[in-house]
Protein backbone atom coordinates (compact mmCIF):
# COMPACT_ATOMS: atom_id res chain seq x y z
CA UNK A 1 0.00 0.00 0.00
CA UNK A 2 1.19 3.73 -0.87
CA UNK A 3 1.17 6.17 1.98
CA UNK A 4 0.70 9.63 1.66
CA UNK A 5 2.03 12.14 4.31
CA UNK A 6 1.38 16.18 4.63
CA UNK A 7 3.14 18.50 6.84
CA UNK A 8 0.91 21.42 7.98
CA UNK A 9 3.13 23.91 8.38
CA UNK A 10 3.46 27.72 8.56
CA UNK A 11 6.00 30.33 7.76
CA UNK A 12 9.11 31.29 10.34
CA UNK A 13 8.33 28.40 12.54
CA UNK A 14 10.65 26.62 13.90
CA UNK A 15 9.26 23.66 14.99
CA UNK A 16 7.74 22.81 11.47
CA UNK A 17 11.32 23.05 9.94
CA UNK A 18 12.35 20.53 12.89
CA UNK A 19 9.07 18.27 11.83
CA UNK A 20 10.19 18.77 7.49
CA UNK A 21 13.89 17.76 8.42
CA UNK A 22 12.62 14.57 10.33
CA UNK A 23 10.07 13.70 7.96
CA UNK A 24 12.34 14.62 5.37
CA UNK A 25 14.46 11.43 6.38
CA UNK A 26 12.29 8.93 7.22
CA UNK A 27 9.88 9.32 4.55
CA UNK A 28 13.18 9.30 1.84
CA UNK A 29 14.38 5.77 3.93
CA UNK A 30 11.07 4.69 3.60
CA UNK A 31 10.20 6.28 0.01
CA UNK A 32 7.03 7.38 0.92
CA UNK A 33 6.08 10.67 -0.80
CA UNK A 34 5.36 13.64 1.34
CA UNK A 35 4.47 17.20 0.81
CA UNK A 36 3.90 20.68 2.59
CA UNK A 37 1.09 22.85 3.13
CA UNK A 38 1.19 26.36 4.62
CA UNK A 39 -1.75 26.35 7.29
CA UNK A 40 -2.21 29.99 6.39
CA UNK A 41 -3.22 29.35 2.85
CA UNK A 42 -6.47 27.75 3.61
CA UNK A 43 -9.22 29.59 5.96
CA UNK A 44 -10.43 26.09 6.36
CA UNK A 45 -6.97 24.55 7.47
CA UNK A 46 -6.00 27.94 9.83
CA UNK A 47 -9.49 26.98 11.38
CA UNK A 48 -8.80 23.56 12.01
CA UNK A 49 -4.97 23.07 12.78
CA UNK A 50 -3.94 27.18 13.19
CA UNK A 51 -3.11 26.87 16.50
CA UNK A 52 -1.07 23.26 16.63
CA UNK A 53 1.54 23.02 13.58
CA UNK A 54 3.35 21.38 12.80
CA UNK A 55 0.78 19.08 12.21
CA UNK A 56 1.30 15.44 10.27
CA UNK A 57 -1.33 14.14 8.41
CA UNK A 58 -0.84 9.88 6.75
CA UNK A 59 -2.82 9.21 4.08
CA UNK A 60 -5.09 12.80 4.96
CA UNK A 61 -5.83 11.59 8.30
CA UNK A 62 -4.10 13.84 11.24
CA UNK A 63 -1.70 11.19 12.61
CA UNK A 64 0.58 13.75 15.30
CA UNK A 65 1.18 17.35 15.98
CA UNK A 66 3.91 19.76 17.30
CA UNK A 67 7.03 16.97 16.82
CA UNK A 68 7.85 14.14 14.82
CA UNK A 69 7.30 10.58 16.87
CA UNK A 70 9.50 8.93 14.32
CA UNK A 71 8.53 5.26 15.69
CA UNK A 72 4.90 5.93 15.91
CA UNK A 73 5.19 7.13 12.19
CA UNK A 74 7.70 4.41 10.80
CA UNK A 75 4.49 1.85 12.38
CA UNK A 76 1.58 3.62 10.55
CA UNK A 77 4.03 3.89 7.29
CA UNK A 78 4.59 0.18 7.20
């Protein structure tokens, strides 16, 4: 099966460039495909996830927020 992750994200924050660098890594060990959208973009995504990105989304379901748990995602990537 072929898993899909997003990174909410939003501009000058830290913590999302933390969450791109990890995911960044284990999605290219895995070869999964992921992408980026800015939370700001989107009134609908600012209303839903404004106030916790980073968030991580697998397969467009929200799977973690604020940090990377790298063996929680390697599990749900398998």
């Amino acid at each position: 099966m072929s898993h899909r992750v997003t990174l909410i994200t939003r501009v000058d924050c830290h913590a999302c460039e933390r969450a791109a660098a990890d995911l960044e890594r284990i999605c290219g060990e895995l070869g999964v495909p992921w992408e980026t959208q800015d939370v700001d973009s989107d009134r609908e995504l600012r209303a839903e996830y404004g106030d916790r990105v980073p968030v991580i989304l697998v397969d467009g379901e929200e799977h973690g927020y604020w940090s990377v748990e790298e063996d929680r995602l390697r599990a749900a990537l398998a």
